[in-house]
PDB file of N, CA and C in Angstrom:
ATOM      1  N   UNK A   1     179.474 163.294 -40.713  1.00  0.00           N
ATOM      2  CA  UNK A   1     180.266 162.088 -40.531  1.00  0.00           C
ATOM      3  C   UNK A   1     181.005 161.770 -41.822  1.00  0.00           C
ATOM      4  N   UNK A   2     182.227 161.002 -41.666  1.00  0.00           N
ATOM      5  CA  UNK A   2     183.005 160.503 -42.247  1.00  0.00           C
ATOM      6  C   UNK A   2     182.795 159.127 -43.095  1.00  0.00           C
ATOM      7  N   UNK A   3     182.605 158.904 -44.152  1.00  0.00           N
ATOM      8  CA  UNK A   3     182.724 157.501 -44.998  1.00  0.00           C
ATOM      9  C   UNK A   3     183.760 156.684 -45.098  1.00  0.00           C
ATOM     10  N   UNK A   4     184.421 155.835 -44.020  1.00  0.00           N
ATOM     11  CA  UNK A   4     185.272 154.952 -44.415  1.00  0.00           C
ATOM     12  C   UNK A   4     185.369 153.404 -44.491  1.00  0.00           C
ATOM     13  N   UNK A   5     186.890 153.025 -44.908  1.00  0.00           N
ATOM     14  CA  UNK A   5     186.261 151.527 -45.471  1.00  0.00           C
ATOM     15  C   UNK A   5     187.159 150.818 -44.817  1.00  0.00           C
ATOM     16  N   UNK A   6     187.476 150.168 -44.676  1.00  0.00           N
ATOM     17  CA  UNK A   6     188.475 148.912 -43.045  1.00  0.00           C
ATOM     18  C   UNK A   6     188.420 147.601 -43.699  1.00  0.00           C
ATOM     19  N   UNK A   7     189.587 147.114 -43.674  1.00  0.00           N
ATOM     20  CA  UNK A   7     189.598 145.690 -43.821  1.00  0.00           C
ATOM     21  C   UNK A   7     189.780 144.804 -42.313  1.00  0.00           C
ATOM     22  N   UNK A   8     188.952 144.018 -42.065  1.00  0.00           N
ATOM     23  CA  UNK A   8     189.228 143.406 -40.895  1.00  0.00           C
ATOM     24  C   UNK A   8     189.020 141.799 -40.815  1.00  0.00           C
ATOM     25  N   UNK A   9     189.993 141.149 -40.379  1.00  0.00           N
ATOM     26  CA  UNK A   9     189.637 139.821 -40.336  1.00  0.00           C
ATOM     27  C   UNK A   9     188.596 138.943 -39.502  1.00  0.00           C
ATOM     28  N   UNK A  10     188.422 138.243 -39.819  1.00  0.00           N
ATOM     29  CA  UNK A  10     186.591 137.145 -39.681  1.00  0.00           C
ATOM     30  C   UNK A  10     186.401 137.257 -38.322  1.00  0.00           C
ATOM     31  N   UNK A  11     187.541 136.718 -37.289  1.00  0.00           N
ATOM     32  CA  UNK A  11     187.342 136.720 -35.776  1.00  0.00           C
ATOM     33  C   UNK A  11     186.900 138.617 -35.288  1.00  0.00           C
ATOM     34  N   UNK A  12     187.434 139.202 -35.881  1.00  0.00           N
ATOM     35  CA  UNK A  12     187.352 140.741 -35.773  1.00  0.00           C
ATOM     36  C   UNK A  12     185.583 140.633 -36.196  1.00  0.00           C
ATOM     37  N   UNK A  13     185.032 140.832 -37.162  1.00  0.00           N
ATOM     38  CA  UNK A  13     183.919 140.973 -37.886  1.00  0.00           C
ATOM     39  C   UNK A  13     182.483 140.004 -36.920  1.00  0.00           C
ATOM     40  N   UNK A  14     183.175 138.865 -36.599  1.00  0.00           N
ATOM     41  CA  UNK A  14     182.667 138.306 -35.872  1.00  0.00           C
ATOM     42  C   UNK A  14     182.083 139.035 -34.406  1.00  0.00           C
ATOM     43  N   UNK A  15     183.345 139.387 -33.804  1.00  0.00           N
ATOM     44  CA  UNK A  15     182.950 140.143 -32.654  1.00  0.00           C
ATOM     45  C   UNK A  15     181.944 141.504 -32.566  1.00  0.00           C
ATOM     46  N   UNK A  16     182.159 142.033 -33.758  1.00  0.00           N
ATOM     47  CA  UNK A  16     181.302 142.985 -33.774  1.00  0.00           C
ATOM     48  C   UNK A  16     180.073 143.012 -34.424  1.00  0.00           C
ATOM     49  N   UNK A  17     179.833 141.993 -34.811  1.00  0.00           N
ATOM     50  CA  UNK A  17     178.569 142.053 -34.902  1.00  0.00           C
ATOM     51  C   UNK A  17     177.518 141.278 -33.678  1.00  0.00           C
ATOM     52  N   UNK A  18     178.563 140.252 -32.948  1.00  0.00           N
ATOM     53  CA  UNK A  18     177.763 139.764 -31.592  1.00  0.00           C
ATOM     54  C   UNK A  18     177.466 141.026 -30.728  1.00  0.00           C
ATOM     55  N   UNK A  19     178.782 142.023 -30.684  1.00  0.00           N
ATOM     56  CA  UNK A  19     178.349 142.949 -30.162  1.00  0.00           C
ATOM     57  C   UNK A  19     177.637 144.021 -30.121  1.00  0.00           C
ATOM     58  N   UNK A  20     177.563 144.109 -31.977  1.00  0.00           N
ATOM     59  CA  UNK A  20     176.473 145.089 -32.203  1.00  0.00           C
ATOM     60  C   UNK A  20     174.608 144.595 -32.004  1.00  0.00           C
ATOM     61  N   UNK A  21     174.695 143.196 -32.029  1.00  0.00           N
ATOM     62  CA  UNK A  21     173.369 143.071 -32.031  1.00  0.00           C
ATOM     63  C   UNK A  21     173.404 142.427 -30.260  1.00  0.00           C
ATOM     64  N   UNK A  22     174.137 142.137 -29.606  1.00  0.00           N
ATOM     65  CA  UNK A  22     173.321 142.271 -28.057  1.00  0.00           C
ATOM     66  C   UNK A  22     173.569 143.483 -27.611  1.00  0.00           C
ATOM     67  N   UNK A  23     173.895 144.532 -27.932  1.00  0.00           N
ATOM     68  CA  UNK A  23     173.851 146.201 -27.668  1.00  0.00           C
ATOM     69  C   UNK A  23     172.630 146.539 -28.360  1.00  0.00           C
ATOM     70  N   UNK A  24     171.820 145.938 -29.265  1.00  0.00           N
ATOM     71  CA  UNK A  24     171.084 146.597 -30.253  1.00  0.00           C
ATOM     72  C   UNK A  24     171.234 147.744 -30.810  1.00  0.00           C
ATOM     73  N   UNK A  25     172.675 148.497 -31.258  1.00  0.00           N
ATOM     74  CA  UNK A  25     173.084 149.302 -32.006  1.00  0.00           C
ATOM     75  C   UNK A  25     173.811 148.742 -33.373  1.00  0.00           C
ATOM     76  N   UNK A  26     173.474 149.732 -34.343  1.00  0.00           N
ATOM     77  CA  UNK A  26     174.232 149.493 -35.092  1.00  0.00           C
ATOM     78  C   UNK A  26     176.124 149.023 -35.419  1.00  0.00           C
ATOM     79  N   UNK A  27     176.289 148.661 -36.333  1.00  0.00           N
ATOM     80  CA  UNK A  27     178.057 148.043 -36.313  1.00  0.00           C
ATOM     81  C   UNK A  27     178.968 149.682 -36.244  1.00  0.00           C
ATOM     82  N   UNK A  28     178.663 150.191 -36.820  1.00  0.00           N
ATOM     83  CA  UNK A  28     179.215 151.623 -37.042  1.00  0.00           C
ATOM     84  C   UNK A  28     179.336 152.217 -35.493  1.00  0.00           C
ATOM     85  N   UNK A  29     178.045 152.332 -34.617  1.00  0.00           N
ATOM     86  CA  UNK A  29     178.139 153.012 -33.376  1.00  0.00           C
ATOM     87  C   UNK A  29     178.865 151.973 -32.486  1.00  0.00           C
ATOM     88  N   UNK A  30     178.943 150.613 -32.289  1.00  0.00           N
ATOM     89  CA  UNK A  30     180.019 150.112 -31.704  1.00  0.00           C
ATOM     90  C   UNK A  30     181.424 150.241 -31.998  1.00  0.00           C
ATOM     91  N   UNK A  31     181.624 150.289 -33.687  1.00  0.00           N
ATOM     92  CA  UNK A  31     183.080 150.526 -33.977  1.00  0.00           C
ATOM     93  C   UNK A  31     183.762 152.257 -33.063  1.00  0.00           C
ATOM     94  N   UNK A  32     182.708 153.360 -33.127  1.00  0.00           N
ATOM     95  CA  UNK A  32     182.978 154.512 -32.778  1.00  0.00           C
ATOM     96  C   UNK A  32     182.866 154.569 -31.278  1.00  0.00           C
ATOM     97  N   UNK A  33     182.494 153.890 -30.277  1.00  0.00           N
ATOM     98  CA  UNK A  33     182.350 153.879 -28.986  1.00  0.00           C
ATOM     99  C   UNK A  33     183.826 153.384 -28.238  1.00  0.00           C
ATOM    100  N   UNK A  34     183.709 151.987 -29.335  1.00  0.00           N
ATOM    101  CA  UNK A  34     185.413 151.055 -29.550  1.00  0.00           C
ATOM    102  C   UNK A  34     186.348 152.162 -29.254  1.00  0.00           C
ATOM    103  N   UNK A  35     185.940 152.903 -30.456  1.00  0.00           N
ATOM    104  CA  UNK A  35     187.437 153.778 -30.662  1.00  0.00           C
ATOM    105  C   UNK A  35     188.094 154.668 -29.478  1.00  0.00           C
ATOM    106  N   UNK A  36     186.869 155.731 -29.657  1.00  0.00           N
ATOM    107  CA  UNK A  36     186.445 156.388 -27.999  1.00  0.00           C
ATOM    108  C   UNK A  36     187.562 155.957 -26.955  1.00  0.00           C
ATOM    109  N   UNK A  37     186.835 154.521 -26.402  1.00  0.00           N
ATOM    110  CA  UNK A  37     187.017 154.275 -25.371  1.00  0.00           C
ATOM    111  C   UNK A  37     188.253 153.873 -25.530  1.00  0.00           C
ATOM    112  N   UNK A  38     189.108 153.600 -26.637  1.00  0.00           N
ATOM    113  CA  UNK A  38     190.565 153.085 -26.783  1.00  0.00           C
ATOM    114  C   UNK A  38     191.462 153.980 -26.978  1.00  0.00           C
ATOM    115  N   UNK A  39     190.620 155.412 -27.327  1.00  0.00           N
ATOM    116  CA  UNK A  39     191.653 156.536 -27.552  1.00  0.00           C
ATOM    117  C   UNK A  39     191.512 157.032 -25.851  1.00  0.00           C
ATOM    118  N   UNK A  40     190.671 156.772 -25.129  1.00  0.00           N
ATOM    119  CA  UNK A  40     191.137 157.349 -23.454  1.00  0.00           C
ATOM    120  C   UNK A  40     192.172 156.417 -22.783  1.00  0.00           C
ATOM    121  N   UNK A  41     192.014 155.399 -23.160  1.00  0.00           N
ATOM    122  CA  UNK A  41     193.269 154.158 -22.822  1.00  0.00           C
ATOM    123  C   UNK A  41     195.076 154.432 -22.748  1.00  0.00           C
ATOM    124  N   UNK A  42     194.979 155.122 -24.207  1.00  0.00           N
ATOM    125  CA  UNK A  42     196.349 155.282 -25.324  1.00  0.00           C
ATOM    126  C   UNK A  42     197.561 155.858 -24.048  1.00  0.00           C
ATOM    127  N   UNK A  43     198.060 155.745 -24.068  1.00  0.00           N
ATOM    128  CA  UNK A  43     198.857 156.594 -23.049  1.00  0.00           C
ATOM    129  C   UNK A  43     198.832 155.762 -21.418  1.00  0.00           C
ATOM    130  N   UNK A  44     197.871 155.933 -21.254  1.00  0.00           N
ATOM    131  CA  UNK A  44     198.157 155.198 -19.846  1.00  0.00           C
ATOM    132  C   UNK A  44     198.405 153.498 -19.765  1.00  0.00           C
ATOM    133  N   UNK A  45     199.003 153.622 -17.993  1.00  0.00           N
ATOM    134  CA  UNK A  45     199.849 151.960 -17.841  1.00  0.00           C
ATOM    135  C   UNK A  45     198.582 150.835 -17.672  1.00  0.00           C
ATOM    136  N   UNK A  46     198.784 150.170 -18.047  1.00  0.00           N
ATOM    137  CA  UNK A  46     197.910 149.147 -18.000  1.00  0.00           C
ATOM    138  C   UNK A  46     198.218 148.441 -16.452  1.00  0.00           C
ATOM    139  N   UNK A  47     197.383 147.947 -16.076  1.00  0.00           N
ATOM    140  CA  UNK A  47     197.599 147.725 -14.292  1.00  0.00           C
ATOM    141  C   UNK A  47     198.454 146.213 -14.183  1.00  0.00           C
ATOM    142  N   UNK A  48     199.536 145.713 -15.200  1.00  0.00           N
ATOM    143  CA  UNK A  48     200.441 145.109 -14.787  1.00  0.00           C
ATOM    144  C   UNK A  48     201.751 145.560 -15.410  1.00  0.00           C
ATOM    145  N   UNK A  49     201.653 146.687 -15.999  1.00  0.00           N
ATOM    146  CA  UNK A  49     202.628 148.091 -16.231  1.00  0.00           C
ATOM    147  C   UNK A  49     202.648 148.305 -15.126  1.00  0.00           C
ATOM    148  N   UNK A  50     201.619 149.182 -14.429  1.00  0.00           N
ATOM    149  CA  UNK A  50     201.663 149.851 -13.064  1.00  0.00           C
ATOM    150  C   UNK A  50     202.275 149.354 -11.913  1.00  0.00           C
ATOM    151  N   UNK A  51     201.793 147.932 -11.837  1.00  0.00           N
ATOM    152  CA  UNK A  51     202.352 147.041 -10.798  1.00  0.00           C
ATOM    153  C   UNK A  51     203.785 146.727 -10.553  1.00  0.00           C
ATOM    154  N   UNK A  52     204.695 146.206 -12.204  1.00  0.00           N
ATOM    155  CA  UNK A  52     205.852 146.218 -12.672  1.00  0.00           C
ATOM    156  C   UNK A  52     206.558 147.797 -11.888  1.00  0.00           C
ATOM    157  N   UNK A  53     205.879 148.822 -12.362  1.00  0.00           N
ATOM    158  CA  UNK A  53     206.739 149.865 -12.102  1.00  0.00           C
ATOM    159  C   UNK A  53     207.020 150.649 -10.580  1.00  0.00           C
ATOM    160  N   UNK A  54     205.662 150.010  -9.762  1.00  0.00           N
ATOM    161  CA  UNK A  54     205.974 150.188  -8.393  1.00  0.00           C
ATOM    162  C   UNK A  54     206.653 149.372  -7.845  1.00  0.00           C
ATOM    163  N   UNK A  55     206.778 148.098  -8.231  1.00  0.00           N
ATOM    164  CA  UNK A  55     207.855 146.794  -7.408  1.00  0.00           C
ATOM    165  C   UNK A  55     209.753 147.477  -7.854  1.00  0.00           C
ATOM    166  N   UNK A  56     209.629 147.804  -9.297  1.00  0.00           N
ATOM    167  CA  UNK A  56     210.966 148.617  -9.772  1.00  0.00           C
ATOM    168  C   UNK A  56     210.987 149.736  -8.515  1.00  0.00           C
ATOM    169  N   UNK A  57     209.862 150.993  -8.442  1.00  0.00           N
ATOM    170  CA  UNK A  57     210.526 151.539  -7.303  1.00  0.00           C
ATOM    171  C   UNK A  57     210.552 151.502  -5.943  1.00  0.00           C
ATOM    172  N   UNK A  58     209.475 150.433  -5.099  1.00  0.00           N
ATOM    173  CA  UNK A  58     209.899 149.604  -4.077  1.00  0.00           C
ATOM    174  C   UNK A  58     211.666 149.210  -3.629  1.00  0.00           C
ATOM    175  N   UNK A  59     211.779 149.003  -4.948  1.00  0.00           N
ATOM    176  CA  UNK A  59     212.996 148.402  -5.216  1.00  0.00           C
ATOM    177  C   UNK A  59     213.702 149.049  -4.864  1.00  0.00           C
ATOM    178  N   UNK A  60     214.142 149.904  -5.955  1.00  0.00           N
ATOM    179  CA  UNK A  60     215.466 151.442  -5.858  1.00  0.00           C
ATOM    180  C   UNK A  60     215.577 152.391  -4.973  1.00  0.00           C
ATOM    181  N   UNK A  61     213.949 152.303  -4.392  1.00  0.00           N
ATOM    182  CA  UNK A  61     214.140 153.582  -3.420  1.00  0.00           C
ATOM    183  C   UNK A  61     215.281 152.953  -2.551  1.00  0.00           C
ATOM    184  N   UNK A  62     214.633 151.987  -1.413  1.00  0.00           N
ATOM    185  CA  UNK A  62     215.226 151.903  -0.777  1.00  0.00           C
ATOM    186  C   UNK A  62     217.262 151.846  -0.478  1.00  0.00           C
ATOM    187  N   UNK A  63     217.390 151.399  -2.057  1.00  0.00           N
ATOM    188  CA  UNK A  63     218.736 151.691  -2.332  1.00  0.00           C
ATOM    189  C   UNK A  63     219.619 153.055  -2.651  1.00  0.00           C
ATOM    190  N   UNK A  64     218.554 153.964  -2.568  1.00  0.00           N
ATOM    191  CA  UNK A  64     219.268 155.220  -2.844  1.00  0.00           C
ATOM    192  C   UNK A  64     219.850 155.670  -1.711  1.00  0.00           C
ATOM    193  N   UNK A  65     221.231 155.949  -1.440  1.00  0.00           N
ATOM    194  CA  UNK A  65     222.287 156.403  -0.265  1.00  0.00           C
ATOM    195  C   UNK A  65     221.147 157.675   0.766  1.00  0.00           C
ATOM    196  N   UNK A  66     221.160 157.255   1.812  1.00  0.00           N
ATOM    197  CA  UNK A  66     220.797 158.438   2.872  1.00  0.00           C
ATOM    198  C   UNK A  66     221.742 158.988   3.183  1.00  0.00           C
ATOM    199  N   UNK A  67     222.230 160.015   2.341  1.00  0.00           N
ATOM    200  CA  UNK A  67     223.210 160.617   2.932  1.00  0.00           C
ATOM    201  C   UNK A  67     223.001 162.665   2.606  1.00  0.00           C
ATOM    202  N   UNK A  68     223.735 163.422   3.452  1.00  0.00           N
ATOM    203  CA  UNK A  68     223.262 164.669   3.204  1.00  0.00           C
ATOM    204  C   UNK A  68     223.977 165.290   1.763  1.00  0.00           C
ATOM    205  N   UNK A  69     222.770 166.336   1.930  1.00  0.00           N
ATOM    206  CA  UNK A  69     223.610 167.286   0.489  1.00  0.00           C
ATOM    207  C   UNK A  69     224.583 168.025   0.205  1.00  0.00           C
ATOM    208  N   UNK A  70     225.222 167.708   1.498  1.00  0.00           N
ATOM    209  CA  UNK A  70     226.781 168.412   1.245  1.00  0.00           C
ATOM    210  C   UNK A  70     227.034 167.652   0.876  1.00  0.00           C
ATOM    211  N   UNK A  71     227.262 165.729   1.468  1.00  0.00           N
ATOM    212  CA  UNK A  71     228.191 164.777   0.823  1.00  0.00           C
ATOM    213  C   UNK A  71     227.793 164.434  -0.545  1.00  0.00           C
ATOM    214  N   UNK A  72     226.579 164.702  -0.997  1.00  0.00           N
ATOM    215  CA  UNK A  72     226.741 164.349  -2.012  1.00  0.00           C
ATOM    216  C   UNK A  72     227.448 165.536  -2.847  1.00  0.00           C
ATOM    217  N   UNK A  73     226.745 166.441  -2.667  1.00  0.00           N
ATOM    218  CA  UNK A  73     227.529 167.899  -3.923  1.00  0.00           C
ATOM    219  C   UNK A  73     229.414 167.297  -3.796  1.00  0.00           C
ATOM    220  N   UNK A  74     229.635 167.273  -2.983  1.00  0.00           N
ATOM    221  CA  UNK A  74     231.154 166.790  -2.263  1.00  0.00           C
ATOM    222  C   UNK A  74     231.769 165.480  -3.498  1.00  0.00           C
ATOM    223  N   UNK A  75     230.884 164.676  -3.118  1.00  0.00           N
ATOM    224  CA  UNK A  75     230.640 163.476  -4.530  1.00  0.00           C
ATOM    225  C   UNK A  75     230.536 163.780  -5.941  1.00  0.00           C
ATOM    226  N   UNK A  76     230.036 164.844  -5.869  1.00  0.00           N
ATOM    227  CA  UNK A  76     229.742 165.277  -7.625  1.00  0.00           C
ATOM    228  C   UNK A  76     230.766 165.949  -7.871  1.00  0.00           C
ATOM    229  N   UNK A  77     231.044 166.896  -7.503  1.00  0.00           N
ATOM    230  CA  UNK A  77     232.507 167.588  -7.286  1.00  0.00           C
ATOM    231  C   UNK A  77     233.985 167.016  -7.782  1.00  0.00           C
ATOM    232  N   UNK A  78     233.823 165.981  -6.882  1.00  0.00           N
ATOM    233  CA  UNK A  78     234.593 164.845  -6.772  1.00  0.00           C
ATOM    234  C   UNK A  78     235.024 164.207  -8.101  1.00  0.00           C
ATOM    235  N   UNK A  79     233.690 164.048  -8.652  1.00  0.00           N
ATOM    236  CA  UNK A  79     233.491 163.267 -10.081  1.00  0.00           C
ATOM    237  C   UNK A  79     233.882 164.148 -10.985  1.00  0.00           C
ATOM    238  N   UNK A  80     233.206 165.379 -10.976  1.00  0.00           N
ATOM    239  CA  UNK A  80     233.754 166.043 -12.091  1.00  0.00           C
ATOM    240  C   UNK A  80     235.463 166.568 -12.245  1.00  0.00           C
ATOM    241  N   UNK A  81     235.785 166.781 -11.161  1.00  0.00           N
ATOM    242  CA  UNK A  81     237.201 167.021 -11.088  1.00  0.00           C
ATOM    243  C   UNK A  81     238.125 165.525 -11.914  1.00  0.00           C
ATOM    244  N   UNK A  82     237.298 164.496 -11.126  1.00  0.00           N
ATOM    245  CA  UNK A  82     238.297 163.083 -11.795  1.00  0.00           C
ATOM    246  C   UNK A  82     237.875 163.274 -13.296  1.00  0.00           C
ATOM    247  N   UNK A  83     236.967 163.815 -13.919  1.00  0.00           N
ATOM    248  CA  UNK A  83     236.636 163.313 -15.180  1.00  0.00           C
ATOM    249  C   UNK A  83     237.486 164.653 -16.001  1.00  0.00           C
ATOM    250  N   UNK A  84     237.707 166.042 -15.498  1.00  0.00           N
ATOM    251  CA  UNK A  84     238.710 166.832 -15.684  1.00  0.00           C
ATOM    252  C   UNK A  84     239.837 165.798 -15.877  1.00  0.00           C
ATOM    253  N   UNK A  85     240.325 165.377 -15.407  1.00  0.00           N
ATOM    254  CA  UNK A  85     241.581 164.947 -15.271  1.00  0.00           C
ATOM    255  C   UNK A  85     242.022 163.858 -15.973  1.00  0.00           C
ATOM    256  N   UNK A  86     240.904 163.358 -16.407  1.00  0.00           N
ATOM    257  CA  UNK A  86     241.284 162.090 -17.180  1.00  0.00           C
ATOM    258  C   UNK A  86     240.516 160.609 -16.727  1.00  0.00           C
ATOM    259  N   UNK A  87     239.720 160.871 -15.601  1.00  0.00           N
ATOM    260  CA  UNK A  87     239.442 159.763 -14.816  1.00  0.00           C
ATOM    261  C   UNK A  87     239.754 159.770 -13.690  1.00  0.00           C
ATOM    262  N   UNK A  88     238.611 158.905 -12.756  1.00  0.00           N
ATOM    263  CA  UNK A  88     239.132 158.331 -11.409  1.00  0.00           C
ATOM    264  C   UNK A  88     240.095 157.769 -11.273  1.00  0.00           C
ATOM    265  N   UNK A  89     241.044 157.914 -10.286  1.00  0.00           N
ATOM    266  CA  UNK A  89     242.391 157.038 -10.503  1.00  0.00           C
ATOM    267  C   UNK A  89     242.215 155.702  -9.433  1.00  0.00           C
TER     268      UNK A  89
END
């Protein structure tokens, strides 16, 4: 193991030691469990991320054109030729 040293403020210091002594572990094995469990967290949406991002695509799906893949390639086509040219006119 590693020797290190942390500055942390009173409400911080506070918590961990309520938590180290109704766990009856030491401050050290709560700080490293802490960590643990916050490094499996890192990356993923938090469940009013998640929520936010399904109402966004609730949202959009339904607005995306039903239309086939000829008309669209037809559409893209379309676009790139106007943007050849200078723009949509």
């Amino acid at each position: 193991m590693v020797k290190m040293t942390f500055t942390l403020d009173d409400a911080t210091v506070t918590k961990l030691r309520r938590s180290a002594e109704r766990l009856a572990k030491p401050q050290s094995e709560v700080v490293r469990e802490a960590i643990s469990e916050y490094a499996e967290r890192v990356g993923r949406l938090s469940e009013s991320e998640r929520r936010r991002l399904l109402r966004a695509f609730d949202t959009l799906v339904p607005a995306v054109p039903g239309r086939s893949t000829r008309e669209a390639s037809a559409e893209i086509r379309a676009i790139r030729q106007a943007r050849r040219r200078g723009g949509r006119a």
